[in-house]
Protein backbone atom coordinates (compact mmCIF):
# COMPACT_ATOMS: atom_id res chain seq x y z
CA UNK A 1 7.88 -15.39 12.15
CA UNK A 2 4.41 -14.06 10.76
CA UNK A 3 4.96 -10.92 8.98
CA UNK A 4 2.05 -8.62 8.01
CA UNK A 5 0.84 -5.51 5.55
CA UNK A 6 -1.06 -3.03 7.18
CA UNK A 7 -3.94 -0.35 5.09
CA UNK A 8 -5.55 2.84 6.22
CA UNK A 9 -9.16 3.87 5.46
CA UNK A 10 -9.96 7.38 5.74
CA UNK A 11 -13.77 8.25 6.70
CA UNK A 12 -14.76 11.73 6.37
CA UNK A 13 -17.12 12.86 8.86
CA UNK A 14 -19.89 14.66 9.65
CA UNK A 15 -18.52 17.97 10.94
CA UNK A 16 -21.17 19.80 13.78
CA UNK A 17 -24.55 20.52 13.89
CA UNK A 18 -24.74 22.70 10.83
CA UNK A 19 -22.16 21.05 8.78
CA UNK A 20 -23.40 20.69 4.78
CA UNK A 21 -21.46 17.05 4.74
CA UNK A 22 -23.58 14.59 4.10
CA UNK A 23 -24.31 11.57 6.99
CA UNK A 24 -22.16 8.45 7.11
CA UNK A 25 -23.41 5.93 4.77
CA UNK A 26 -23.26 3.33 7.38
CA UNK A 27 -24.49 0.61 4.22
CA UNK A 28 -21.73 1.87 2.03
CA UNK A 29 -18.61 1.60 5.32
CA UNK A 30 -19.81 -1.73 6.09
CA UNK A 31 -20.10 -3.17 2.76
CA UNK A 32 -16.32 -2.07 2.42
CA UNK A 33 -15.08 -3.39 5.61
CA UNK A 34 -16.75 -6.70 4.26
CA UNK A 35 -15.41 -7.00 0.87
CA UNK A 36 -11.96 -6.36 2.60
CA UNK A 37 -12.96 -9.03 5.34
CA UNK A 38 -13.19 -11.23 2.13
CA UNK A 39 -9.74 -10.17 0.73
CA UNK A 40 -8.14 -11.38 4.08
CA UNK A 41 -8.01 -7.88 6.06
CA UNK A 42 -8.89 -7.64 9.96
CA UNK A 43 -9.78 -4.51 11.21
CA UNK A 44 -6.87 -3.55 14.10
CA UNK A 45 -7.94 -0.20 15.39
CA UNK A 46 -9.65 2.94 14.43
CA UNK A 47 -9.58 6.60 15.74
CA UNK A 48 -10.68 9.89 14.97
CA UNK A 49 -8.97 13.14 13.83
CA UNK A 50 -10.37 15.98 15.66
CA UNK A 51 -9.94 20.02 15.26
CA UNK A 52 -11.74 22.86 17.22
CA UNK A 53 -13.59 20.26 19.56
CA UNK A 54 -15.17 17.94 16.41
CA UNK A 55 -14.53 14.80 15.15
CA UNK A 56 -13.36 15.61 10.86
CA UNK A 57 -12.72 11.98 9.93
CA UNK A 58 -12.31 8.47 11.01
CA UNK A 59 -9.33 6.14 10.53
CA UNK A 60 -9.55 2.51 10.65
CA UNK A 61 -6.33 0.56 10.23
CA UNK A 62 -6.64 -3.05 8.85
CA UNK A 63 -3.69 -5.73 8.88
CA UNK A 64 -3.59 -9.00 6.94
CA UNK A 65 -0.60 -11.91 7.11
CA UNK A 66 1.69 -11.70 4.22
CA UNK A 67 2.43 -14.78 2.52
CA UNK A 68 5.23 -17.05 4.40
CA UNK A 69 8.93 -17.03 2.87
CA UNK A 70 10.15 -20.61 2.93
CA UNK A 71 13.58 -20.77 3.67
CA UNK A 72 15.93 -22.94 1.06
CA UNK A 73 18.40 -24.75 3.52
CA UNK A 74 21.65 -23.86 2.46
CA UNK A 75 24.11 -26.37 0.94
């Protein structure tokens, strides 16, 4: 049976109107989510974290197959 390893990313976000975080750099998330593309992750869900009505980060989850254990018959 496939098994599988699972990572979270943590995005923080920009928090209200008059927040003094900085934007999402979109560039920078999606140039991540490739290079982990590359290294065999798939992107399974993401949600956001929210407190007093607005959204303070985003999670994504990513899974990727881990290797297949051959089983040695047994003698």
């Amino acid at each position: 049976m496939q098994q599988f390893e699972y990572k979270t990313y943590t995005i923080p976000l920009k928090n209200g109107l008059f927040s003094k975080k900085q934007d999402l750099e979109t560039e920078i998330i999606e140039d991540e989510m490739n290079l982990m593309g590359k290294k065999g992750w798939e992107l399974v869900t993401h949600f956001t974290r929210q407190k007093n009505g607005f959204s303070q980060y985003a999670v994504l989850i990513f899974k990727r197959p881990l290797p297949e254990i051959k089983k040695v018959p047994k003698k």
